[in-house]
N, C-alpha and C. Protein backbone atom coordinates (compact mmCIF):
# COMPACT_ATOMS: atom_id res chain seq x y z
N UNK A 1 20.10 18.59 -7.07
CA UNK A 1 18.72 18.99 -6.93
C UNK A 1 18.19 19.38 -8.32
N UNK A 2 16.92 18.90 -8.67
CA UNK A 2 16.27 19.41 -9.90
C UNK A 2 15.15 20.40 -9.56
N UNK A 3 15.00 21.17 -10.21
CA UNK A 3 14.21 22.57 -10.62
C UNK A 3 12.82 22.17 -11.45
N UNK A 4 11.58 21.95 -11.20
CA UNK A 4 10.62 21.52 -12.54
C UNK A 4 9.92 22.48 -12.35
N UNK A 5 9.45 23.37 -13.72
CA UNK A 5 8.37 24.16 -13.68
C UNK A 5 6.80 23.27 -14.13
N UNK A 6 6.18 23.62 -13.84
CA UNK A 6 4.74 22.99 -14.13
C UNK A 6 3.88 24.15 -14.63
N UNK A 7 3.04 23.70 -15.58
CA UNK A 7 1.97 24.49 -15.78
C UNK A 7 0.81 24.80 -14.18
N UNK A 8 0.34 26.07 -14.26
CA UNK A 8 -0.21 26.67 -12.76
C UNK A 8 -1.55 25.29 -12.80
N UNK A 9 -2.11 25.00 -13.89
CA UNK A 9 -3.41 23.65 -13.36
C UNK A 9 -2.68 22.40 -13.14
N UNK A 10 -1.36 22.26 -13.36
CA UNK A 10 -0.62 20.70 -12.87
C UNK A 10 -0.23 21.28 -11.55
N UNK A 11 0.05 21.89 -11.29
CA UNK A 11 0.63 22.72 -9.87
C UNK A 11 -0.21 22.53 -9.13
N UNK A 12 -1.71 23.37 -9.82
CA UNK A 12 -3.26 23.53 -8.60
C UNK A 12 -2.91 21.84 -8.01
N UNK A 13 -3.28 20.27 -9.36
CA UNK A 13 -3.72 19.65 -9.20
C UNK A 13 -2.71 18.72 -8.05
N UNK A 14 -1.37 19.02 -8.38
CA UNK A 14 -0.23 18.40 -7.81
C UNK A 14 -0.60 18.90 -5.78
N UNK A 15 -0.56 20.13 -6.13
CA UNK A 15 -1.14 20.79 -4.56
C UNK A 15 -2.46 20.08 -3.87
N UNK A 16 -3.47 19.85 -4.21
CA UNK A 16 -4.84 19.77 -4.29
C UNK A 16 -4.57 18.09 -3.56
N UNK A 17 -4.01 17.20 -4.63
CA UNK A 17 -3.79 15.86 -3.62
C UNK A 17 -3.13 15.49 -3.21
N UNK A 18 -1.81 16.15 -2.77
CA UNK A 18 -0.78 16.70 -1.63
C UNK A 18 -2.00 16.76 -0.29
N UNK A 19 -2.42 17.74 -0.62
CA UNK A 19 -3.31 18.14 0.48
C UNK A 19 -4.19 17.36 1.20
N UNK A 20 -4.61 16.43 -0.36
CA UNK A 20 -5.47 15.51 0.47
C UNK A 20 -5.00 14.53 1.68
N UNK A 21 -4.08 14.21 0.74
CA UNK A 21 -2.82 12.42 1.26
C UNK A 21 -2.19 13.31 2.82
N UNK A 22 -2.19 14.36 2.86
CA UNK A 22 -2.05 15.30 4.35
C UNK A 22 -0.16 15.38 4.19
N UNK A 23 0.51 16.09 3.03
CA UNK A 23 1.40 15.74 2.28
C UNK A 23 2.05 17.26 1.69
N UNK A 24 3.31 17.76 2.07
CA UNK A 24 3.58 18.84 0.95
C UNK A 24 3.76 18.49 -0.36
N UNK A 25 3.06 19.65 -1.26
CA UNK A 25 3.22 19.02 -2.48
C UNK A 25 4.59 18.56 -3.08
N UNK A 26 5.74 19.16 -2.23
CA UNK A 26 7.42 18.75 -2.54
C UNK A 26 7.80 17.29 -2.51
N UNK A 27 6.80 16.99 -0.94
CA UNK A 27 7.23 15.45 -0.73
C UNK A 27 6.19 14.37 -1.29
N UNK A 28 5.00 15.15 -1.94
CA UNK A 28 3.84 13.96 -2.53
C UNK A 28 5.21 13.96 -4.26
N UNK A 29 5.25 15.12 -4.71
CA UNK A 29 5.72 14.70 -6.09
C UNK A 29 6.76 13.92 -6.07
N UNK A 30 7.97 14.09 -4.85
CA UNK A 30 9.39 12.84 -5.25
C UNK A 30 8.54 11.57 -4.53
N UNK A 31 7.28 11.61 -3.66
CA UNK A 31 6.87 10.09 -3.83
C UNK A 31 6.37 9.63 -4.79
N UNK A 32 5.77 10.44 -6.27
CA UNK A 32 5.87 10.24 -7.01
C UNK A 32 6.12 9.44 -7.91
N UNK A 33 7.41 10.47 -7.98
CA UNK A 33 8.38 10.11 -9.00
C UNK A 33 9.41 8.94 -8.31
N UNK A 34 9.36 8.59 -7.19
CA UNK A 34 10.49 7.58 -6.62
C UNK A 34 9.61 5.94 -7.18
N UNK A 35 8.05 6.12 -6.78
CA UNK A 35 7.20 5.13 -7.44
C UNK A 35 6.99 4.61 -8.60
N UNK A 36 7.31 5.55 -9.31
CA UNK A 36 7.19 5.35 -11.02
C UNK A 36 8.52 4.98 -11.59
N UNK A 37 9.67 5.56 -11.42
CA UNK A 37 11.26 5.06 -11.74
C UNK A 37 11.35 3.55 -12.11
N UNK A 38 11.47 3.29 -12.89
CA UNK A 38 11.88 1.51 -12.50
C UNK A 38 13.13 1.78 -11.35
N UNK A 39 13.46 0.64 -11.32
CA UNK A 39 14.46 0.33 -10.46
C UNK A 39 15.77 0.10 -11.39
N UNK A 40 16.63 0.86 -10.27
CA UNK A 40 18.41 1.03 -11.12
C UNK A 40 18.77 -0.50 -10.91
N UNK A 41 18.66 -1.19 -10.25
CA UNK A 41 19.84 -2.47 -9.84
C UNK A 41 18.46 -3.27 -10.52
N UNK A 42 19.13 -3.57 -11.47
CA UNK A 42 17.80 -5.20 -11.93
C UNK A 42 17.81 -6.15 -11.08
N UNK A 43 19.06 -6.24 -10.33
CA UNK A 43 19.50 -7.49 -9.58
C UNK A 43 19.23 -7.40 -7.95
N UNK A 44 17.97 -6.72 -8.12
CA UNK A 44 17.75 -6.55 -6.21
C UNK A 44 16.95 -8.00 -5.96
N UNK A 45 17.28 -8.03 -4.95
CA UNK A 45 16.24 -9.81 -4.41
C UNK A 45 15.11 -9.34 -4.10
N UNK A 46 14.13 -10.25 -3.94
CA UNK A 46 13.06 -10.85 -3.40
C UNK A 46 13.24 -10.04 -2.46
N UNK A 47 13.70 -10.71 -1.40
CA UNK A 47 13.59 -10.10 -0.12
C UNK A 47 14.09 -8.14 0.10
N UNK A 48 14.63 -7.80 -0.67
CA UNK A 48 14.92 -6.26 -0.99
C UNK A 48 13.07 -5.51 -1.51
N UNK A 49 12.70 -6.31 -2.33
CA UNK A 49 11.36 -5.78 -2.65
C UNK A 49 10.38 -5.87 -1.27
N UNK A 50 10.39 -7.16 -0.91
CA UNK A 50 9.44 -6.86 0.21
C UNK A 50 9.73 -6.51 1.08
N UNK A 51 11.11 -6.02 1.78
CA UNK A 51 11.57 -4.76 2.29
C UNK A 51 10.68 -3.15 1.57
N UNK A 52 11.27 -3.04 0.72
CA UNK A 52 10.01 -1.79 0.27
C UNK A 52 9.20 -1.86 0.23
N UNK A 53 8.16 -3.12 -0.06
CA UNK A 53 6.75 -3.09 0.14
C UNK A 53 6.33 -2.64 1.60
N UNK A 54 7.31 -3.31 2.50
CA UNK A 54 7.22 -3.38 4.08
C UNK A 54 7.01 -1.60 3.99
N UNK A 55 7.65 -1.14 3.62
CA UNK A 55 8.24 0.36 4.07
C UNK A 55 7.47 1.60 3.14
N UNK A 56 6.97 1.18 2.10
CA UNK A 56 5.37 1.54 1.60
C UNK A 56 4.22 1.72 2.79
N UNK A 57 4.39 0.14 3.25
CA UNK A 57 2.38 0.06 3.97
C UNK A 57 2.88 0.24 5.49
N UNK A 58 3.58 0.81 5.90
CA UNK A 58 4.05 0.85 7.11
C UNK A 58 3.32 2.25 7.96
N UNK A 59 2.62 1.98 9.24
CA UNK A 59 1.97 3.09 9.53
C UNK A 59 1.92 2.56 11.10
N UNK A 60 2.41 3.51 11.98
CA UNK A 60 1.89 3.72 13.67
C UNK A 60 0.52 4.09 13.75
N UNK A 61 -0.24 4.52 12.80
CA UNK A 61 -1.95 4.83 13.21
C UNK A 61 -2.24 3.88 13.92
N UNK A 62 -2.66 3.82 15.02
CA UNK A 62 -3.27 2.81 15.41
C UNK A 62 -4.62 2.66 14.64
N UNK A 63 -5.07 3.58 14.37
CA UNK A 63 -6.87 3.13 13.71
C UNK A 63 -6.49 2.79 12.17
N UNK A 64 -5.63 2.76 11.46
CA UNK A 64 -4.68 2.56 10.39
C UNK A 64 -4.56 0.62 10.87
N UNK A 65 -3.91 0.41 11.72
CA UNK A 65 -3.53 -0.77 12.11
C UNK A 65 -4.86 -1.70 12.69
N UNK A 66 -5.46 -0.98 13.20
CA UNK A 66 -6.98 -1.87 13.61
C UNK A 66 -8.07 -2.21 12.44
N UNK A 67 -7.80 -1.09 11.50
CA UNK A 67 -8.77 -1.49 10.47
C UNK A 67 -8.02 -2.72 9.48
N UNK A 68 -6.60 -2.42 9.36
CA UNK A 68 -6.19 -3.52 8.82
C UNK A 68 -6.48 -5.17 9.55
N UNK A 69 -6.44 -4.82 11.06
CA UNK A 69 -6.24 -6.05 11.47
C UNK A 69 -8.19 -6.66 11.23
N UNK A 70 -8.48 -5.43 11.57
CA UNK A 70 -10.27 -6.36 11.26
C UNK A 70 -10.31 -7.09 9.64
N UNK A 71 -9.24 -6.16 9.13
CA UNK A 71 -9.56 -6.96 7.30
C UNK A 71 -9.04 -8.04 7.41
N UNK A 72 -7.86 -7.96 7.90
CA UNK A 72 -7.58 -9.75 7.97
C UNK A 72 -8.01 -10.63 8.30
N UNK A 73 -8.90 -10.04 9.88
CA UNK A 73 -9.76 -11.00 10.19
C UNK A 73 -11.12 -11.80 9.67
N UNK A 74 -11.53 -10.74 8.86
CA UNK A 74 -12.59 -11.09 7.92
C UNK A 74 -12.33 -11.74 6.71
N UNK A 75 -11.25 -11.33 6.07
CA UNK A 75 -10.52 -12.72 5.14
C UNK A 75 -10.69 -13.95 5.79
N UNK A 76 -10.04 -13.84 6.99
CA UNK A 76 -9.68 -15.56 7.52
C UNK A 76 -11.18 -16.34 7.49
N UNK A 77 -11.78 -15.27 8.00
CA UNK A 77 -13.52 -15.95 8.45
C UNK A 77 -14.73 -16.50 6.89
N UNK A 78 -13.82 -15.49 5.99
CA UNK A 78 -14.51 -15.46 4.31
C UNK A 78 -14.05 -17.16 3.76
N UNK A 79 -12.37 -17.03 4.10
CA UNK A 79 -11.83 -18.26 3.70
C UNK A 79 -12.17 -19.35 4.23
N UNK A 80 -12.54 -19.32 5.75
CA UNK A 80 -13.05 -20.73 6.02
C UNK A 80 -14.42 -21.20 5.95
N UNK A 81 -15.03 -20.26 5.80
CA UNK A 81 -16.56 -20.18 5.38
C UNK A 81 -16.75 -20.73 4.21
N UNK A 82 -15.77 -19.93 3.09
CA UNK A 82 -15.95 -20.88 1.59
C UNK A 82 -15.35 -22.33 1.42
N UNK A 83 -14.44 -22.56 2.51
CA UNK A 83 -13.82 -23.78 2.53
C UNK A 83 -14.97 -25.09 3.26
N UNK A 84 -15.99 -23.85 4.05
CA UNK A 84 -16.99 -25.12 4.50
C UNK A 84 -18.01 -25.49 3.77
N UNK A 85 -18.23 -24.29 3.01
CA UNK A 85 -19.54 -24.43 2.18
C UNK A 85 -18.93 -25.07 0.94
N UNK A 86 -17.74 -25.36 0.59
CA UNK A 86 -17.42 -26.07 -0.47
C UNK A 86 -17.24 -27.59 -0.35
N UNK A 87 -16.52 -27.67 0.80
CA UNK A 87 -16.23 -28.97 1.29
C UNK A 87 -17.23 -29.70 2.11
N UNK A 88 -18.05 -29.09 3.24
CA UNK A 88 -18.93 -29.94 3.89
C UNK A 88 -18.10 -29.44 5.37
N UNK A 89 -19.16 -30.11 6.11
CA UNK A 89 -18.52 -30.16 7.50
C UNK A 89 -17.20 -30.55 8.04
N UNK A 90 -16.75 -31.60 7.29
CA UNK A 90 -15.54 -32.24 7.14
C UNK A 90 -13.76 -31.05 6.82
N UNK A 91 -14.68 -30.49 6.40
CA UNK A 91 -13.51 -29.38 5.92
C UNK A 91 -12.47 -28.99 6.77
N UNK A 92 -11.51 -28.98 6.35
CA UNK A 92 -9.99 -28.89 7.29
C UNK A 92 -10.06 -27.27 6.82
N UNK A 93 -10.16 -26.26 8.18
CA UNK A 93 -9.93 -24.76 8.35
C UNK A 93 -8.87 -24.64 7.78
N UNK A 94 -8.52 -23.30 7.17
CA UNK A 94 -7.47 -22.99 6.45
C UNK A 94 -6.99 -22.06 7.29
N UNK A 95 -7.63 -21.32 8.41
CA UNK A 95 -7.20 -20.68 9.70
C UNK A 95 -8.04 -20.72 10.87
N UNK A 96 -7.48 -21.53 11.46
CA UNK A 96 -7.74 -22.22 12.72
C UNK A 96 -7.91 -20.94 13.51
């Protein structure tokens, strides 16, 4: 276990968006610091990273999960929209 003292305005500020993120400031700073670290094994795969990405954006909110799913849906609708207005009527959807 490590010990860090902070100056009391890195402390306020460390506390302050802890608070926001709905977060003790113990567990906002080692998310932190676990984010910023490079990585020990140079040799992790592909698929090891997007395992952690997975485990980053990962959330049961349902209103968390609905707003994502409306963004996707509005991508899909952006993408085939520019795919029609570029191509013509003819245009093969890029999501059906």
């Amino acid at each position: 276990m490590i010990t860090i003292a902070l100056p009391p305005e890195i402390e306020d500020r460390l506390k302050g968006e802890a608070s926001r993120r709905g977060l003790a400031a113990e567990e906002y700073a080692q998310k932190i610091i676990i984010e910023h670290l490079p990585v020990s094994n140079a040799t992790a795969s592909l698929s090891d990273l997007f395992a952690e990405w997975d485990a980053e954006d990962h959330t049961d909110d349902p209103a968390e999960i609905a707003r994502r799913n409306q963004e996707f849906e509005e991508f899909k609708a952006s993408m085939n929209r520019n795919r029609l207005e570029m191509e013509g009527p003819g245009a093969r959807r890029l999501f059906p």
